[in-house]
Protein backbone atom coordinates (compact mmCIF):
# COMPACT_ATOMS: atom_id res chain seq x y z
CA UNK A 1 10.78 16.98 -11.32
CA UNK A 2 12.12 15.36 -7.82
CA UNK A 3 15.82 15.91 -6.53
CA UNK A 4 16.92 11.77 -5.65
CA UNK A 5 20.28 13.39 -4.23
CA UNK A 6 22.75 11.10 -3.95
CA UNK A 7 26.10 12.26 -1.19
CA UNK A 8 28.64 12.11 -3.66
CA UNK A 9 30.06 11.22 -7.40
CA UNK A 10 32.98 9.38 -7.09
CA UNK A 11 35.57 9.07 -10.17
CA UNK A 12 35.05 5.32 -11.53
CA UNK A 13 38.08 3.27 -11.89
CA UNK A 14 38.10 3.37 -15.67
CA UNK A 15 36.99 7.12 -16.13
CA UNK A 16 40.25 8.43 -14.33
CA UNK A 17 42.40 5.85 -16.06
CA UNK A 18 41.22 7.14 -19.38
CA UNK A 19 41.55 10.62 -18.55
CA UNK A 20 44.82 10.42 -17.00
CA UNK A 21 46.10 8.97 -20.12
CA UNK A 22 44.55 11.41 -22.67
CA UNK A 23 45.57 14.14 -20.78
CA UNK A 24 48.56 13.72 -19.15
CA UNK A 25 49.24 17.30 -18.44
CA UNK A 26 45.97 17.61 -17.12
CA UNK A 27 43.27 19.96 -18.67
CA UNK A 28 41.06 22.71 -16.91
CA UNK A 29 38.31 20.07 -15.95
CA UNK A 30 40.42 17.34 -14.43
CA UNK A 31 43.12 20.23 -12.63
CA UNK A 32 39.35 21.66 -11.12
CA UNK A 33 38.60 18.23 -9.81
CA UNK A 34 42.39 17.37 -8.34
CA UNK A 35 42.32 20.98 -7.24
CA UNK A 36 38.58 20.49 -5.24
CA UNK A 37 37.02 17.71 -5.57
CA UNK A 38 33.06 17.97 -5.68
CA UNK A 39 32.70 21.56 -5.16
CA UNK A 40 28.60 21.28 -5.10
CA UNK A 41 26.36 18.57 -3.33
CA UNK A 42 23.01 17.82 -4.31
CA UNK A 43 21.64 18.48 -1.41
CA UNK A 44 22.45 22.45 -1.31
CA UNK A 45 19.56 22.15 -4.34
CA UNK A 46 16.60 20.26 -3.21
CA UNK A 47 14.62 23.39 -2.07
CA UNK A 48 14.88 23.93 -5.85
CA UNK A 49 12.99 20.29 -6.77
CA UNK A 50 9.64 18.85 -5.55
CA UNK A 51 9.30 15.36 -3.61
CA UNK A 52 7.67 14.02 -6.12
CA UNK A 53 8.08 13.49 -9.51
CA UNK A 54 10.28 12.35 -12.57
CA UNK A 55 13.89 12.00 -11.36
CA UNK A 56 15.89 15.16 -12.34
CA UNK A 57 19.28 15.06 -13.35
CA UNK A 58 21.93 15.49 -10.84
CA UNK A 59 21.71 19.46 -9.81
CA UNK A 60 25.61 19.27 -8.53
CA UNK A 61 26.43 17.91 -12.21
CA UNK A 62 24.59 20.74 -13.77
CA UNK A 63 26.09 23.49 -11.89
CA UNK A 64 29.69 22.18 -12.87
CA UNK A 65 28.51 21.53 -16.35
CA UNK A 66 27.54 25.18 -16.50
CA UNK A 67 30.38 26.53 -14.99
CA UNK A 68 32.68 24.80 -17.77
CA UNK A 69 30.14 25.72 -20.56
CA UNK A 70 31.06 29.77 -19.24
CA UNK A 71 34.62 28.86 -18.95
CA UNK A 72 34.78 27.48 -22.90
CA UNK A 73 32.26 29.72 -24.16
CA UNK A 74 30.05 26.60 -25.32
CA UNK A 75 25.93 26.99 -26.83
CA UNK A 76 23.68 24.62 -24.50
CA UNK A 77 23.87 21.75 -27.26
CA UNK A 78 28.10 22.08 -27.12
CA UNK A 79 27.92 21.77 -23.51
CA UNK A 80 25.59 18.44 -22.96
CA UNK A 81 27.60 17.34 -26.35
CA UNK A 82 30.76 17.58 -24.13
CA UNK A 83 29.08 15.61 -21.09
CA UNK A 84 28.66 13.25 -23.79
CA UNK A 85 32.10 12.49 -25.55
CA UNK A 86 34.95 14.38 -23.56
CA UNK A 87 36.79 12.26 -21.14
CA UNK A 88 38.08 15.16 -18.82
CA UNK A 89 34.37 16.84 -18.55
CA UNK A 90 33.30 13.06 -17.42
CA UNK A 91 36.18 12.71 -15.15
CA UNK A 92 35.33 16.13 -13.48
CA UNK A 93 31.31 15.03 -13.25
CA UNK A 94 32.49 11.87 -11.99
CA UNK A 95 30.73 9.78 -15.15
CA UNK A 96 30.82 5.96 -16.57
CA UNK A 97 32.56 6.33 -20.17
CA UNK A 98 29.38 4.80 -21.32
CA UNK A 99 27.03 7.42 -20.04
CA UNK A 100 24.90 9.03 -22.67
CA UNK A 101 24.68 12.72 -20.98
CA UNK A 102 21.05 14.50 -21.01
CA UNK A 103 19.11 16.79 -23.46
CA UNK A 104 20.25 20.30 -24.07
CA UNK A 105 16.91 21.57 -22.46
CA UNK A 106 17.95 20.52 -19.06
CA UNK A 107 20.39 23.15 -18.50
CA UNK A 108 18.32 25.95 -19.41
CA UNK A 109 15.41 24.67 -17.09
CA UNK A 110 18.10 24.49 -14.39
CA UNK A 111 19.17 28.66 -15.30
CA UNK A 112 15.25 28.89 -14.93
CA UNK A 113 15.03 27.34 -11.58
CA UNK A 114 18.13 28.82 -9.89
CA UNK A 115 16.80 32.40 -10.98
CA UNK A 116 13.37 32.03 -9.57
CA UNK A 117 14.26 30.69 -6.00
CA UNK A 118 13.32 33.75 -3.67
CA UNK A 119 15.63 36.20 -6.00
CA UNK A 120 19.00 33.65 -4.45
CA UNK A 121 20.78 34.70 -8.14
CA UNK A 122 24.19 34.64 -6.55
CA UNK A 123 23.79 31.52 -5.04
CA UNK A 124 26.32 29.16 -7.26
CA UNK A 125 28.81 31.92 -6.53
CA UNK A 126 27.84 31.93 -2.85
CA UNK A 127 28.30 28.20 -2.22
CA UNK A 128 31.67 28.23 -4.71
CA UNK A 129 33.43 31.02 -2.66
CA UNK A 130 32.42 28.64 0.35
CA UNK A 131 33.93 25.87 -1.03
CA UNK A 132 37.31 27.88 -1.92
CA UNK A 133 37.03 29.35 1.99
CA UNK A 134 37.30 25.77 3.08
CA UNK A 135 39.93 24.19 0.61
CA UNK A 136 42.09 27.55 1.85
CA UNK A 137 42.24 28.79 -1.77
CA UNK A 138 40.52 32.24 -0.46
CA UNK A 139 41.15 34.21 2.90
CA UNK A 140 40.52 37.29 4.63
CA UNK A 141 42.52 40.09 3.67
CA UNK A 142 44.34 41.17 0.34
CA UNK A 143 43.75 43.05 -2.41
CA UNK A 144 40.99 43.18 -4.89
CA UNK A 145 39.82 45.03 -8.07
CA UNK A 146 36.79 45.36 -9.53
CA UNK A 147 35.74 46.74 -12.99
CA UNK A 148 32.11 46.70 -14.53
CA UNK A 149 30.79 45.96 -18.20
CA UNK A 150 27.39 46.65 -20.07
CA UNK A 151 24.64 44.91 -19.92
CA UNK A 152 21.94 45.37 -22.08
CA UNK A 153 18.39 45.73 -21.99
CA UNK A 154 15.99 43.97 -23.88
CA UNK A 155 14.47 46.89 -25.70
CA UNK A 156 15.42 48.95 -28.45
CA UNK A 157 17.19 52.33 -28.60
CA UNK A 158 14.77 55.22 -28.89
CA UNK A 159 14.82 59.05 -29.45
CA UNK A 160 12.88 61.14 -28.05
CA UNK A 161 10.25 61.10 -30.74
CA UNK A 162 9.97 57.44 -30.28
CA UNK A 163 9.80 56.67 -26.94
CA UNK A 164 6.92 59.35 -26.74
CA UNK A 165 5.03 57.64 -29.64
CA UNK A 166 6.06 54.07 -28.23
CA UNK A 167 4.73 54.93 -24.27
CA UNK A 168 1.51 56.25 -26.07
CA UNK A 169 1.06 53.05 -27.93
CA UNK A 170 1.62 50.57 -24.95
CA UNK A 171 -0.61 52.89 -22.81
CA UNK A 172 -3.46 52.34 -25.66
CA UNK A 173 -2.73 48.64 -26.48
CA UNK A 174 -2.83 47.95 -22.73
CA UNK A 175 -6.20 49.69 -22.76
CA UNK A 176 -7.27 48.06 -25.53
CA UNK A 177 -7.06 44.56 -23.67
CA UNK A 178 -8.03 45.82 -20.01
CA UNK A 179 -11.28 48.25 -21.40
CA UNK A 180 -11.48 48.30 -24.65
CA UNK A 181 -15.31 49.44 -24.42
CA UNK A 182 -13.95 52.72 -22.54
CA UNK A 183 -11.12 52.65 -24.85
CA UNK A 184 -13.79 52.73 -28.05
CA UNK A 185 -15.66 55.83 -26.13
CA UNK A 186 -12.24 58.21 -25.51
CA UNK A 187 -10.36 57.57 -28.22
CA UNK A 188 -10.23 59.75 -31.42
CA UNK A 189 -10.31 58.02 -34.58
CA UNK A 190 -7.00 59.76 -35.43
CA UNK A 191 -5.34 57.33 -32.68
CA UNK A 192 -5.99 54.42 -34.61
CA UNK A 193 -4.05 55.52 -37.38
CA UNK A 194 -0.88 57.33 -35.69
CA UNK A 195 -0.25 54.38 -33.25
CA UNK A 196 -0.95 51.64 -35.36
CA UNK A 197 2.38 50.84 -36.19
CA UNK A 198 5.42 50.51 -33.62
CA UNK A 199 7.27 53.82 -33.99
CA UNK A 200 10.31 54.06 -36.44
CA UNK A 201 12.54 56.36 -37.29
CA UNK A 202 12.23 56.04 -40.75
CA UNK A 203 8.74 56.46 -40.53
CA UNK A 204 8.71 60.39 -38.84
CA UNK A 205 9.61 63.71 -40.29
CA UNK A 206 12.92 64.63 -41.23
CA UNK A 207 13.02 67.96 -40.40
CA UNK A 208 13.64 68.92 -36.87
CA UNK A 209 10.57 71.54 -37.06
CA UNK A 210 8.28 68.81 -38.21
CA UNK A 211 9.00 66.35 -35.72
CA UNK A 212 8.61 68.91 -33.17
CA UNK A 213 5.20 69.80 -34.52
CA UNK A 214 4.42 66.20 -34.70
CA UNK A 215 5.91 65.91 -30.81
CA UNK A 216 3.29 68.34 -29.63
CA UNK A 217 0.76 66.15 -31.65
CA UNK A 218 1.74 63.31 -29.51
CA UNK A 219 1.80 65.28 -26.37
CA UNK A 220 -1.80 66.69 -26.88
CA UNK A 221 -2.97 62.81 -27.19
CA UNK A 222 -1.14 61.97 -24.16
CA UNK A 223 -2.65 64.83 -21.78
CA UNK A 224 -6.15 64.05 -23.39
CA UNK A 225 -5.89 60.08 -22.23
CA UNK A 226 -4.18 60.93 -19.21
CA UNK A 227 -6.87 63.19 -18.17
CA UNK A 228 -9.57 60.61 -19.32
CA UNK A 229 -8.65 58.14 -16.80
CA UNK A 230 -8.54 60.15 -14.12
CA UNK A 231 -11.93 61.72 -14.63
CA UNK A 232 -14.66 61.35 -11.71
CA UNK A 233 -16.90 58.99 -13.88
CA UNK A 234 -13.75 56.89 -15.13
CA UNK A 235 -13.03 54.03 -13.93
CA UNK A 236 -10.61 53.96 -10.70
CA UNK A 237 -8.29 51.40 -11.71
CA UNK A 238 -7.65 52.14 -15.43
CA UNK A 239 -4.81 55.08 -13.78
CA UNK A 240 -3.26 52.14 -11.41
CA UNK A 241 -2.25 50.13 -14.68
CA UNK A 242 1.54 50.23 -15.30
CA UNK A 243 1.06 51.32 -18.69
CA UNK A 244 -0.60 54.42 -17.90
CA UNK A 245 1.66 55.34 -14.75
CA UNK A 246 4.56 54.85 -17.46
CA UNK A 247 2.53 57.23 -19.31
CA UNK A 248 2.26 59.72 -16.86
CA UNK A 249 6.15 59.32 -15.97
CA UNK A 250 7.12 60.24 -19.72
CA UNK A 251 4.93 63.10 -20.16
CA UNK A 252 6.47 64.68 -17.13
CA UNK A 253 10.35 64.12 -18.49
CA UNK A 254 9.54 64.84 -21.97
CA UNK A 255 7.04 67.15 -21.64
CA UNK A 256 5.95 70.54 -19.65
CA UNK A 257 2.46 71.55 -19.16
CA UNK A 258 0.61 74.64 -17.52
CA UNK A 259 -2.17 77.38 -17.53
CA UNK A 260 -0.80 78.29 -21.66
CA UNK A 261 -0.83 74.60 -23.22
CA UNK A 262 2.27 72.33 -23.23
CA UNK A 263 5.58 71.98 -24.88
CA UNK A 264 8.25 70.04 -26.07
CA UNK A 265 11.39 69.85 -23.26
CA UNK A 266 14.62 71.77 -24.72
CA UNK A 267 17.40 68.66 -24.21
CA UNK A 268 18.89 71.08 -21.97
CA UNK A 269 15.40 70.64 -19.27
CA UNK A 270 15.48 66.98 -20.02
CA UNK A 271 16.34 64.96 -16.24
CA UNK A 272 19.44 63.01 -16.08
CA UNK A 273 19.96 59.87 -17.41
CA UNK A 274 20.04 58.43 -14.18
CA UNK A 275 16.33 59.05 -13.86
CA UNK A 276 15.06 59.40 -17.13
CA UNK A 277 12.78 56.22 -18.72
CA UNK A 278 13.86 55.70 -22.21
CA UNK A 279 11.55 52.58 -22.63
CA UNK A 280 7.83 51.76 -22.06
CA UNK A 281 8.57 48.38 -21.67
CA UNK A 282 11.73 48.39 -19.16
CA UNK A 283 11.43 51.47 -17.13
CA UNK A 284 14.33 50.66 -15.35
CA UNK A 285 16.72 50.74 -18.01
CA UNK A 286 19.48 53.36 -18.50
CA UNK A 287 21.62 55.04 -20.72
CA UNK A 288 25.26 54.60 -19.72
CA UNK A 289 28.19 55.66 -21.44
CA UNK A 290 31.78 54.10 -21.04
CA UNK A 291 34.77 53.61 -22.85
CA UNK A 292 33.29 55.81 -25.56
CA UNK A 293 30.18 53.51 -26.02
CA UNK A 294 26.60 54.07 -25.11
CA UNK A 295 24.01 51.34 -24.24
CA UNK A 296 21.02 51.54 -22.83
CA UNK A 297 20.44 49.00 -19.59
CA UNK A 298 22.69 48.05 -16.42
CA UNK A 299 25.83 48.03 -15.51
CA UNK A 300 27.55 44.62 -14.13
CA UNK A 301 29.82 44.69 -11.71
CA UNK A 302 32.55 42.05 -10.47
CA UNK A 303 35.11 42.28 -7.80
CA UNK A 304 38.06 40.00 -8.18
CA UNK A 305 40.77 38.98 -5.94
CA UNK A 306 44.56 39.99 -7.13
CA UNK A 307 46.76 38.77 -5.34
CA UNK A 308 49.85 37.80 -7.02
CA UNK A 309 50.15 34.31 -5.18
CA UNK A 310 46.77 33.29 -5.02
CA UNK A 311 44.18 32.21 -7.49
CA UNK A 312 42.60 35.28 -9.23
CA UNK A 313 38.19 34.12 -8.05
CA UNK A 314 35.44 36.61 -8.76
CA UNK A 315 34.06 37.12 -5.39
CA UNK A 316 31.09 39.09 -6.06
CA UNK A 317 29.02 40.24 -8.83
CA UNK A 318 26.25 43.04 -8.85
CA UNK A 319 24.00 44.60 -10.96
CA UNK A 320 23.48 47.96 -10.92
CA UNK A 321 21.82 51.20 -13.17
CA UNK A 322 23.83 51.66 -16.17
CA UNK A 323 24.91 55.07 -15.18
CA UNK A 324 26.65 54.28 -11.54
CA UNK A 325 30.37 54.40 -12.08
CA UNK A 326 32.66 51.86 -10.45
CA UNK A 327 34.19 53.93 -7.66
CA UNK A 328 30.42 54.50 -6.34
CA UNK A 329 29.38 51.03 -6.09
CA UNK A 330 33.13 49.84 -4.16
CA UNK A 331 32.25 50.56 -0.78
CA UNK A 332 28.67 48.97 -0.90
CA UNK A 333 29.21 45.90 -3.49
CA UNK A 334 32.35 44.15 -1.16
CA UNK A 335 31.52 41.22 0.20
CA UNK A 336 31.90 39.89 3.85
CA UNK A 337 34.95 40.06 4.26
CA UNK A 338 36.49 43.31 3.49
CA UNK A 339 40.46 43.47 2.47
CA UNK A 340 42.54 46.56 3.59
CA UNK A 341 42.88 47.97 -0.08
CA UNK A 342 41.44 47.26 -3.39
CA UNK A 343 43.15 47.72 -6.68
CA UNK A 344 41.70 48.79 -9.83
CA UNK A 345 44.04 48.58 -13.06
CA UNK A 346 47.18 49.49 -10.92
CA UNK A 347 45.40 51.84 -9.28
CA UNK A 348 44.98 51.68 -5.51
CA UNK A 349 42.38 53.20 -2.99
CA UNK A 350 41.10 52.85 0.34
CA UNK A 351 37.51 51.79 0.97
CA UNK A 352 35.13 54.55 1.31
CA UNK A 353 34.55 53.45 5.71
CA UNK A 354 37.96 54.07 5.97
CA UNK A 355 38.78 56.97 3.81
């Protein structure tokens, strides 16, 4: 795809007279464009677009068509159905009345794009708050509040039982693809059948002694591979894959080894949750707790302006471990231009520089 940027999308005559009359009290799209015009250019986006190519559709468009898809809570195919037969959303993109809008798969290619350029995630919000610096809409100073929700990981929840079993499968099916000749040679032929299968709940002992017998099991296993792969004759790079440095990382949370055998951690020797893996697959994941509900992931943060007079923006967003609190992430999550005092729910602080 090539970027043909164009400097700007001027209203036609007949789009504005249409949407003036359909909505005479206005609507969220067309008070966004009376409010600031064209709040994105094309040409902030061609670093995302090659030279060459198939014309793309306007980036600038796209970016306003997603923030109104957020705003609305629209599915990509409600969105680009909008572009296609709402006169405000064409008034705010600056559209002909006759123009048929694009496929649905554009705007996810676009999310694909924006994520993937050098890690620049925040940079919609970047150039918006720009925009609103300019138009006089946001200024240096005042108060602000910020408040965090879950975000999920893309993994399932897992005991302890499970993620043991789970890290011991990934370890062997990564094996199984990288060396599966050495893998043939070291494993028992009990492997095969106890790793088979993804580990479920429903699956393992009831009892808490039996799944603590069958815990050891899976310990034993794990030691034996782990000490495989980092035999003299093994190969060196089978104990560099990430599977088997997840491995290793498990065994020594879940598990405690020395001159008598190994056991089973008591949940009171378990690390914290700020450190402890609870997936094979997303080691970065955490459990957090708040508001009475557990997830396990990250924890998004957003810092709002709230002023009374003023237009309440979201001025900067961050992502964090599930199980930093709000408070902690204040000081280092403001952005460039620091106000006096922030407010959370009514409740007032100073920033941590100042404290």
């Amino acid at each position: 795809m090539s970027l043909l940027s164009r400097p700007g999308y001027e209203v036609p005559a007949l789009t504005e007279r249409v949407a003036r009359a359909a909505f005479p009290k206005g609507s969220l799209a067309i008070r966004m464009r009376d409010a600031l015009g064209e709040v994105f250019v094309d040409e902030e986006f061609a670093g995302l677009f090659a030279t060459r190519g198939y014309p793309s559709t306007a980036p600038a468009r796209l970016v306003m068509v997603s923030v109104l898809q957020f705003a609305e809570g629209l599915t990509d195919h409600q969105a680009v159905e909008a572009v296609r037969v709402r006169v405000d959303w064409k008034f705010l993109l600056g559209l002909p009345l006759e123009d048929p809008g694009f496929d649905a798969s554009v705007l996810s290619e676009f999310r694909t794009r924006l994520t993937r350029q050098d890690g620049r995630t925040d940079r919609l919000l970047t150039l918006l708050l720009r925009h609103l610096r300019e138009h006089r809409l946001l200024e240096r100073g005042g108060r602000q509040r910020t408040d965090a929700t879950h975000v999920h990981a893309a993994v399932r929840l897992l005991n302890r039982l499970e993620l043991a079993m789970e890290t011991m499968r990934a370890a062997l099916e990564t094996l199984a693809v990288a060396a599966p000749v050495w893998l043939l040679e070291h494993a028992p032929a009990a492997w095969w059948e106890r790793y088979a299968k993804r580990a479920d709940d429903y699956r393992l002992p009831q009892s808490e002694t039996a799944r603590t017998a069958l815990a050891v099991i899976v310990g034993a296993d794990g030691y034996q591979l782990l000490d495989a792969v980092h035999r003299p004759n093994a190969p060196a790079w089978l104990r560099e894959l990430p599977a088997l440095q997840v491995l290793r990382q498990v065994w020594v949370q879940q598990y405690y080894r020395d001159q008598l055998g190994h056991r089973w951690r008591d949940k009171s020797d378990l690390p914290p949750s700020a450190t402890a893996i609870g997936s094979p697959y997303d080691t970065d994941a955490r459990y957090g707790i708040k508001r009475g509900m557990g997830w396990r992931g990250f924890k998004g943060h957003f810092t709002e302006v709230c002023e009374p007079d003023r237009p309440h923006v979201i001025v900067h967003v961050a992502t964090t471990a599930a199980t930093l609190s709000d408070v902690e992430t204040v000081g280092a999550a403001m952005p460039t231009w620091p106000p006096p005092t922030y407010c959370r729910k009514g409740n007032r602080w100073t920033p941590p520089t100042s404290a």
